[in-house]
PDB file of N, CA and C in Angstrom:
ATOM      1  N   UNK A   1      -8.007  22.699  -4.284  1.00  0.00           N
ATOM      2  CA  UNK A   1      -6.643  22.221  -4.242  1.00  0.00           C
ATOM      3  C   UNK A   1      -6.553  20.950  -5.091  1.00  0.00           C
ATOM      4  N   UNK A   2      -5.579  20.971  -6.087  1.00  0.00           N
ATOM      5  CA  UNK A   2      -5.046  19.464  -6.859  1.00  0.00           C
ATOM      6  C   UNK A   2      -4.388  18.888  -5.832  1.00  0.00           C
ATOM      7  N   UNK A   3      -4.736  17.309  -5.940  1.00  0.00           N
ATOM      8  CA  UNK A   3      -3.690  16.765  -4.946  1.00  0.00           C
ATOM      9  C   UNK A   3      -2.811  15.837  -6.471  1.00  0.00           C
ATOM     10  N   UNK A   4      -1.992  15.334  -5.173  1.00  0.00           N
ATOM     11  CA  UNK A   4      -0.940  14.457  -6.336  1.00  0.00           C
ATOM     12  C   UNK A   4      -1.017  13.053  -5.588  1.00  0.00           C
ATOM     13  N   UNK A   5      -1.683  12.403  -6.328  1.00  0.00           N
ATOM     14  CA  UNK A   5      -1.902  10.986  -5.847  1.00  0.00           C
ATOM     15  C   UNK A   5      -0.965  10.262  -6.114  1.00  0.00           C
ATOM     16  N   UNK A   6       0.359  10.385  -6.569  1.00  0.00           N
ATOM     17  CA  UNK A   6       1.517   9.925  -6.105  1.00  0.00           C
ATOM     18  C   UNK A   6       1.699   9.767  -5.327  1.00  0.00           C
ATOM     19  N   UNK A   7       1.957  10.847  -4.254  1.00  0.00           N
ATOM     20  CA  UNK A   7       2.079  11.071  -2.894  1.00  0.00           C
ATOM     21  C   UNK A   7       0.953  10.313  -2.012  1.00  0.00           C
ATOM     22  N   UNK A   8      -0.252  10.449  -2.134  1.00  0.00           N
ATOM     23  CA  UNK A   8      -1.327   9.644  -1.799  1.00  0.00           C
ATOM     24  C   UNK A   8      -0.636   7.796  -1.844  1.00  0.00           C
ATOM     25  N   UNK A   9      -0.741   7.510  -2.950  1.00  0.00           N
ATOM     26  CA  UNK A   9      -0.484   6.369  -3.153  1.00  0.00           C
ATOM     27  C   UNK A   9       0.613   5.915  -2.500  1.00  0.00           C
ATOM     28  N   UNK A  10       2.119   6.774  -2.221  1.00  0.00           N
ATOM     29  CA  UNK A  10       3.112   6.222  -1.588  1.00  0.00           C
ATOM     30  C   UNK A  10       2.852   5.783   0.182  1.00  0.00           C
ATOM     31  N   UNK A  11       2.100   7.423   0.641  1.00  0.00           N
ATOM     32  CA  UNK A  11       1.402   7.050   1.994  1.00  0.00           C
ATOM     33  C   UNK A  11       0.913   6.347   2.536  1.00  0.00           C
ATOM     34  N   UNK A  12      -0.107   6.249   1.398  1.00  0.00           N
ATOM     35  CA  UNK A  12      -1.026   4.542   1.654  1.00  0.00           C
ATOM     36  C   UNK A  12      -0.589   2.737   1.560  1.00  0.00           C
ATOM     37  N   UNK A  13       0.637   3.089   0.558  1.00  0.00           N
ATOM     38  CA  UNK A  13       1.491   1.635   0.450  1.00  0.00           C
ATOM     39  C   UNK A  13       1.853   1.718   1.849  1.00  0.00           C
ATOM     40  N   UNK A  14       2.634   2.771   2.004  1.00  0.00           N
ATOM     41  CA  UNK A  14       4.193   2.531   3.512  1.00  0.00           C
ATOM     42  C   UNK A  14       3.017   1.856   4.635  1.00  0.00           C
ATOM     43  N   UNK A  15       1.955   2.547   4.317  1.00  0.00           N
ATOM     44  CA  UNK A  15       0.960   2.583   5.906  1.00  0.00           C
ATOM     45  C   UNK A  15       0.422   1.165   5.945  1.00  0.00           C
ATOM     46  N   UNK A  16       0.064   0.644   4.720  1.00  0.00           N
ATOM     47  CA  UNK A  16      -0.646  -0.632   4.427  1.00  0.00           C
ATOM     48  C   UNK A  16       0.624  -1.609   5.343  1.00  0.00           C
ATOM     49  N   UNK A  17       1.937  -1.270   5.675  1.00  0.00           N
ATOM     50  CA  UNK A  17       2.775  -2.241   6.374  1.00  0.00           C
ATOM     51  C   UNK A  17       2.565  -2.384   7.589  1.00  0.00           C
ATOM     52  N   UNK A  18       1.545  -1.633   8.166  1.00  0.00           N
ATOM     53  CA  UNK A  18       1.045  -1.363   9.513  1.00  0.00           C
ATOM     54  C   UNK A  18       0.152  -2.705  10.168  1.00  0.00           C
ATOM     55  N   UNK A  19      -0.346  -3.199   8.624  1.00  0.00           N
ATOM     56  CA  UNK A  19      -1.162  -4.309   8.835  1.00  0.00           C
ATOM     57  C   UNK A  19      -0.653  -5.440   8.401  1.00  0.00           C
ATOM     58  N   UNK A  20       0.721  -5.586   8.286  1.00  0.00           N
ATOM     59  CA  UNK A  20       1.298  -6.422   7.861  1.00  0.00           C
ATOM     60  C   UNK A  20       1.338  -8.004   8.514  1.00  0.00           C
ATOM     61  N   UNK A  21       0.668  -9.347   7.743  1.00  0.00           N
ATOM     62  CA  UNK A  21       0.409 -10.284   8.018  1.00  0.00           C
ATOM     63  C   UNK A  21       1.041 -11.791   7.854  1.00  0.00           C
ATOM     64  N   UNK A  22       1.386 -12.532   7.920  1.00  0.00           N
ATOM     65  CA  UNK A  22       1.774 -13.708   7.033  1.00  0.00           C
ATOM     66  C   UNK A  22       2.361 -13.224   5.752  1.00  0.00           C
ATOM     67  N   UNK A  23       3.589 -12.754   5.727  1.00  0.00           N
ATOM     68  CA  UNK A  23       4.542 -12.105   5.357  1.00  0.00           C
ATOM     69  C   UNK A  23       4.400 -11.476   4.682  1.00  0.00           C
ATOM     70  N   UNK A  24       3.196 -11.122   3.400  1.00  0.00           N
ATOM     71  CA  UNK A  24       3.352 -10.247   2.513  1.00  0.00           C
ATOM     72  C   UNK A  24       1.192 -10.070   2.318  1.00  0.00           C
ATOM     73  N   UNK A  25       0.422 -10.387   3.259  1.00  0.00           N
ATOM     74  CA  UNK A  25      -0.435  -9.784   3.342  1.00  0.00           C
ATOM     75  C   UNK A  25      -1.149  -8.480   4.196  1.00  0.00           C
ATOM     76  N   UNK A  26      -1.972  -7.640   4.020  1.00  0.00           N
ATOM     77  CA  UNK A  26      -2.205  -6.711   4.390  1.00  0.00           C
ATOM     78  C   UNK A  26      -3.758  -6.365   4.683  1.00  0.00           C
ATOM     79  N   UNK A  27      -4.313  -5.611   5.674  1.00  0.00           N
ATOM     80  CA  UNK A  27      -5.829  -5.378   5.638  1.00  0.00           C
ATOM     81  C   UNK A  27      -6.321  -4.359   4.974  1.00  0.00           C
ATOM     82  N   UNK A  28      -7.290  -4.340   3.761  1.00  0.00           N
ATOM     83  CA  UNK A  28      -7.315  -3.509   2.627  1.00  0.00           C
ATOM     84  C   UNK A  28      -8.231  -2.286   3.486  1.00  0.00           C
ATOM     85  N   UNK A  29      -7.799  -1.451   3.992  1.00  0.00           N
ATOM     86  CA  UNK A  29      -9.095  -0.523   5.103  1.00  0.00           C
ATOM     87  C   UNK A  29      -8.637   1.016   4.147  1.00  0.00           C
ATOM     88  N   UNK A  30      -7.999   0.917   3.303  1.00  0.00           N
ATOM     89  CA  UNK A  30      -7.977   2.580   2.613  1.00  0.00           C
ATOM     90  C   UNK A  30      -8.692   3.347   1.723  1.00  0.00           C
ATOM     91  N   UNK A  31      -8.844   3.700   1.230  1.00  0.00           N
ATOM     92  CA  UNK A  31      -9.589   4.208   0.201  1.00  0.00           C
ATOM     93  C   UNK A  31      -9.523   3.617  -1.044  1.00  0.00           C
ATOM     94  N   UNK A  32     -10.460   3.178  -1.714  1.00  0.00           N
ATOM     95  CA  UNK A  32     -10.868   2.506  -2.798  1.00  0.00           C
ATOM     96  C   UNK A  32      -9.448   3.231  -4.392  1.00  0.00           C
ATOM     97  N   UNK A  33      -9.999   4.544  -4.666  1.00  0.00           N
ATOM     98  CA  UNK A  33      -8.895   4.931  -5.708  1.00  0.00           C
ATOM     99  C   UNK A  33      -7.366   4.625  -5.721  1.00  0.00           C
ATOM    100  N   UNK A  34      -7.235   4.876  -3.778  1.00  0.00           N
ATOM    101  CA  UNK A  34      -5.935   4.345  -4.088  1.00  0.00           C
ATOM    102  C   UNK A  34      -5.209   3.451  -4.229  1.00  0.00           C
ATOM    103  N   UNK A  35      -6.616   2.418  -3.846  1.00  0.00           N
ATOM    104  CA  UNK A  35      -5.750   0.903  -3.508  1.00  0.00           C
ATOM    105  C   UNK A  35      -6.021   0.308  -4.507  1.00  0.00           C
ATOM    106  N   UNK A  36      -6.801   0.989  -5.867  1.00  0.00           N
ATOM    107  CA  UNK A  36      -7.217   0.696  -7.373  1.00  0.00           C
ATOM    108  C   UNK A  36      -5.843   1.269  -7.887  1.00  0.00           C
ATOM    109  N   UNK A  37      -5.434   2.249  -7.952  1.00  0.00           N
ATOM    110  CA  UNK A  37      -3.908   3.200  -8.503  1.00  0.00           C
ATOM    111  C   UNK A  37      -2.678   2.135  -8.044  1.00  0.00           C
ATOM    112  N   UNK A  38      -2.289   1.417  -6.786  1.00  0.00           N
ATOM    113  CA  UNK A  38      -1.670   0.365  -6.166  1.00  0.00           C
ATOM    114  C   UNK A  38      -1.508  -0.757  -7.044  1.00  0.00           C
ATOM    115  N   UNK A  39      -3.178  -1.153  -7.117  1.00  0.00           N
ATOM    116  CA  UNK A  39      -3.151  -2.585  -7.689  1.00  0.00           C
ATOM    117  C   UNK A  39      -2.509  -2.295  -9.713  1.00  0.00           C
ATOM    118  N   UNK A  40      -2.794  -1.085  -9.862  1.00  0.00           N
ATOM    119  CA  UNK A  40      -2.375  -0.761 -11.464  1.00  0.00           C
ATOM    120  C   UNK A  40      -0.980  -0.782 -11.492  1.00  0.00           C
ATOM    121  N   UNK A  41      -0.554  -0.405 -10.569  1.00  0.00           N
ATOM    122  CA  UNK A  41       1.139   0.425 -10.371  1.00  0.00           C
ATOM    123  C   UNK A  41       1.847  -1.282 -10.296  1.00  0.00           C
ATOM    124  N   UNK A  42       0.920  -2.412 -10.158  1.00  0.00           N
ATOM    125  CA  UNK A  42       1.530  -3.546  -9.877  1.00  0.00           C
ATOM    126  C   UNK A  42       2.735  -4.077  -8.057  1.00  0.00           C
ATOM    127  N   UNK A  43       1.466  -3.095  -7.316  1.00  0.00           N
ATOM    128  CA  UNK A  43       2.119  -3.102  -5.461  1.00  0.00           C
ATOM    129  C   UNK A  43       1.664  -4.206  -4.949  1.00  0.00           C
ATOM    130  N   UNK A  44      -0.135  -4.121  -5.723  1.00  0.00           N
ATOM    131  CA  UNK A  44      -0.542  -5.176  -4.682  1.00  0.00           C
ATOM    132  C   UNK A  44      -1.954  -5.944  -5.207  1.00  0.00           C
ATOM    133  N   UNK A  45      -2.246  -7.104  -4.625  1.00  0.00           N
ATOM    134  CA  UNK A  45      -2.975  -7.664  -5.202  1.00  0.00           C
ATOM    135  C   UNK A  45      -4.435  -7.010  -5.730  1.00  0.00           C
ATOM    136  N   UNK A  46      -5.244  -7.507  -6.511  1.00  0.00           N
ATOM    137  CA  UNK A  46      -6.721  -6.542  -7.192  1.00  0.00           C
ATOM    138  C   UNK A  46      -7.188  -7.115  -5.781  1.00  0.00           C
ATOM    139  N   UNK A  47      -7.839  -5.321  -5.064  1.00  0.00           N
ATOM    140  CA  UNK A  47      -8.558  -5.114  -3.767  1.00  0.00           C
ATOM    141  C   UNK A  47      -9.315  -5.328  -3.652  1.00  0.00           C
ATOM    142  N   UNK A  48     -10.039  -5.635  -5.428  1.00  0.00           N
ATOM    143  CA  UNK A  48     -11.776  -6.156  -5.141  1.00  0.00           C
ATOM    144  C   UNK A  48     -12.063  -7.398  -5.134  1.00  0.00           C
ATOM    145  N   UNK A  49     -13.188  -7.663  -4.264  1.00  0.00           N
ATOM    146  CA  UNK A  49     -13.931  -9.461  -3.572  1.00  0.00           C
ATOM    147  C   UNK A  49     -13.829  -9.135  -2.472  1.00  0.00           C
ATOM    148  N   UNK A  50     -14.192 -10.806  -1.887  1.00  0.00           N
ATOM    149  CA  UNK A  50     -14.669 -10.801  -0.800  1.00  0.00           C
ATOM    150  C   UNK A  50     -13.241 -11.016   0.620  1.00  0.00           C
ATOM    151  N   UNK A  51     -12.291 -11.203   0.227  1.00  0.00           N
ATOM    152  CA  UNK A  51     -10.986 -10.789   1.238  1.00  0.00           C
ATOM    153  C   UNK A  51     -10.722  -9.624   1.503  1.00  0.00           C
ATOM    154  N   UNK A  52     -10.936  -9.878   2.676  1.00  0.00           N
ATOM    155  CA  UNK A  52     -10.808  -8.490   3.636  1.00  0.00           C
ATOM    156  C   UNK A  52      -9.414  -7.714   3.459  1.00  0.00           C
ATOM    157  N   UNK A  53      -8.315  -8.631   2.692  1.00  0.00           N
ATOM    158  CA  UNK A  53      -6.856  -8.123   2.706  1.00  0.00           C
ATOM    159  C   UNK A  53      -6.223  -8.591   1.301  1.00  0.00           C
ATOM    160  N   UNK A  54      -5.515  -7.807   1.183  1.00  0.00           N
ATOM    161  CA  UNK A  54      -4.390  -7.465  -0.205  1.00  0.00           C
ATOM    162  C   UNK A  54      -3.325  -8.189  -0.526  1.00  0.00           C
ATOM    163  N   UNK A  55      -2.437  -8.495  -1.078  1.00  0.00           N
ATOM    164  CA  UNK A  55      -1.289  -9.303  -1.050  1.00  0.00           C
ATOM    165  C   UNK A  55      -0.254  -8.554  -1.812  1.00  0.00           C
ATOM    166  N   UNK A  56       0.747  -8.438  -1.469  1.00  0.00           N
ATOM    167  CA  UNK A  56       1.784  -7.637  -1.851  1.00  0.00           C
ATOM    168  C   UNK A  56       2.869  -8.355  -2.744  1.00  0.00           C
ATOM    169  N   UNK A  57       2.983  -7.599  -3.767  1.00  0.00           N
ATOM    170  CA  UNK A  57       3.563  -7.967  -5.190  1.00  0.00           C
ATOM    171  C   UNK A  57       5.040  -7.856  -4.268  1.00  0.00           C
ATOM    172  N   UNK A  58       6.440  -8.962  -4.878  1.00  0.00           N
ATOM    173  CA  UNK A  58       7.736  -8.807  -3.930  1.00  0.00           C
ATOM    174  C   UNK A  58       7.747  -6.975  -4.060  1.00  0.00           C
ATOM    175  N   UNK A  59       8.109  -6.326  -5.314  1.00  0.00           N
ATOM    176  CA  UNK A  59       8.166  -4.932  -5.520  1.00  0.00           C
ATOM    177  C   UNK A  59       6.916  -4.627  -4.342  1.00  0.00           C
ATOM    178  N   UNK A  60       6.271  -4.619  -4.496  1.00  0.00           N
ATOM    179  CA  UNK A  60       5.443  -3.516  -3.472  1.00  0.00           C
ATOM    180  C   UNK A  60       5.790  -3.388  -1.894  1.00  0.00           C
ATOM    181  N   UNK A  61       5.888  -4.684  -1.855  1.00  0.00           N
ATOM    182  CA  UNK A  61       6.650  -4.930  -0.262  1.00  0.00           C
ATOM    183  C   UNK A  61       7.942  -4.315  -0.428  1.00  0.00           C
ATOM    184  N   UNK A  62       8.746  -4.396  -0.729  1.00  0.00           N
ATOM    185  CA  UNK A  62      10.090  -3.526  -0.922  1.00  0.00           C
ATOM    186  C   UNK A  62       9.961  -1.948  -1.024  1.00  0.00           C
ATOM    187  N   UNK A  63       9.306  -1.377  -2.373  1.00  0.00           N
ATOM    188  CA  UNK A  63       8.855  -0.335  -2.095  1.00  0.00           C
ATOM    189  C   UNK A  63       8.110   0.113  -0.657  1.00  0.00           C
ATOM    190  N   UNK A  64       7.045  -0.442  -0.220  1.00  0.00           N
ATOM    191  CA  UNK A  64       6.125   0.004   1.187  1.00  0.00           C
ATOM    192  C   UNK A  64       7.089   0.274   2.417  1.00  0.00           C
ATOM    193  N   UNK A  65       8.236  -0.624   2.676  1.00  0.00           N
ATOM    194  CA  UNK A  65       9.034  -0.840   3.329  1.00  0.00           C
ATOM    195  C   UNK A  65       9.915   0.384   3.172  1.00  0.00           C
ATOM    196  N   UNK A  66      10.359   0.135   2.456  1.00  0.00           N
ATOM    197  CA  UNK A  66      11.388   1.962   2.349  1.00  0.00           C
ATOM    198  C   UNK A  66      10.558   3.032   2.048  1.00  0.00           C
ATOM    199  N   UNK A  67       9.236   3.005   1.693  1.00  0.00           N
ATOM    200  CA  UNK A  67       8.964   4.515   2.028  1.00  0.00           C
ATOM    201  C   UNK A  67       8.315   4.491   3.227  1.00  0.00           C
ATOM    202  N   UNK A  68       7.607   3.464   4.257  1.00  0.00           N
ATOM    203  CA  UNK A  68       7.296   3.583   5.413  1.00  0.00           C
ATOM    204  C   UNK A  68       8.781   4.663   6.429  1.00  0.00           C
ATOM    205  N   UNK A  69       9.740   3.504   6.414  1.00  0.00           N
ATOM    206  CA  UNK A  69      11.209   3.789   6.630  1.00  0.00           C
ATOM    207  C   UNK A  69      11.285   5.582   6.774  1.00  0.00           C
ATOM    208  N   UNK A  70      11.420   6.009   5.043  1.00  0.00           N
ATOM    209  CA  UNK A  70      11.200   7.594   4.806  1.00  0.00           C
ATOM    210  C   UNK A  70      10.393   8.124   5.286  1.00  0.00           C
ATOM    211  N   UNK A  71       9.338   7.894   5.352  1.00  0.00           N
ATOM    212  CA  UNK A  71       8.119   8.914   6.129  1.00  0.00           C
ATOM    213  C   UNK A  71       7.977   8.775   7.138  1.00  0.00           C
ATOM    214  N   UNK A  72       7.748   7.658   7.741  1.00  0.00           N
ATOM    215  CA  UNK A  72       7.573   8.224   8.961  1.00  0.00           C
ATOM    216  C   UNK A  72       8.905   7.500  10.261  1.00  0.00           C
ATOM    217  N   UNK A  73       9.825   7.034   9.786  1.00  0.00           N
ATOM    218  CA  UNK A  73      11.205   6.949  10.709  1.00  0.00           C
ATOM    219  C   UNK A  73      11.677   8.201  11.524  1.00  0.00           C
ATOM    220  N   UNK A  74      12.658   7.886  12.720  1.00  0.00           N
ATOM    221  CA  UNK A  74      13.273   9.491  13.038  1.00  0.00           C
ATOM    222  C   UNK A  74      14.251   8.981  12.630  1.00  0.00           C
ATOM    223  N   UNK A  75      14.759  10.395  12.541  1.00  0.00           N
ATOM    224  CA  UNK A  75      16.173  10.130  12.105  1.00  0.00           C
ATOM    225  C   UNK A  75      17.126  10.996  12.914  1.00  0.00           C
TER     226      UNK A  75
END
């Protein structure tokens, strides 16, 4: 099966709000490609070193936020 790491990548932003910290940090616990594809796409801070957590570009927080919202909200 091809996946579409679009979709990957949107999942993993919305979800990264789960760990949401001191307003626009996050705990980096996902998978390495995607949170490398993230940091390219300009969402969130470069995942690699020694901080355990990410920092969210204003866009990425905005984006994470409305697709958290979309995926997994009821409606």
């Amino acid at each position: 099966m091809e996946l579409d790491t679009n979709k990957i990548d949107d999942a993993v932003l919305a979800l990264l709000t789960l760990g949401l910290y001191d307003e626009a940090r996050a705990w980096k616990g996902f998978d390495w490609d995607a949170m490398d594809r993230l940091h390219e796409k300009g969402y969130i801070s470069n995942p690699h070193g020694k901080a355990k957590s990410v920092v969210f570009t204003e866009q990425g927080l905005k984006r994470a936020e409305k697709l958290f919202e979309e995926l997994f909200g009821k409606k």
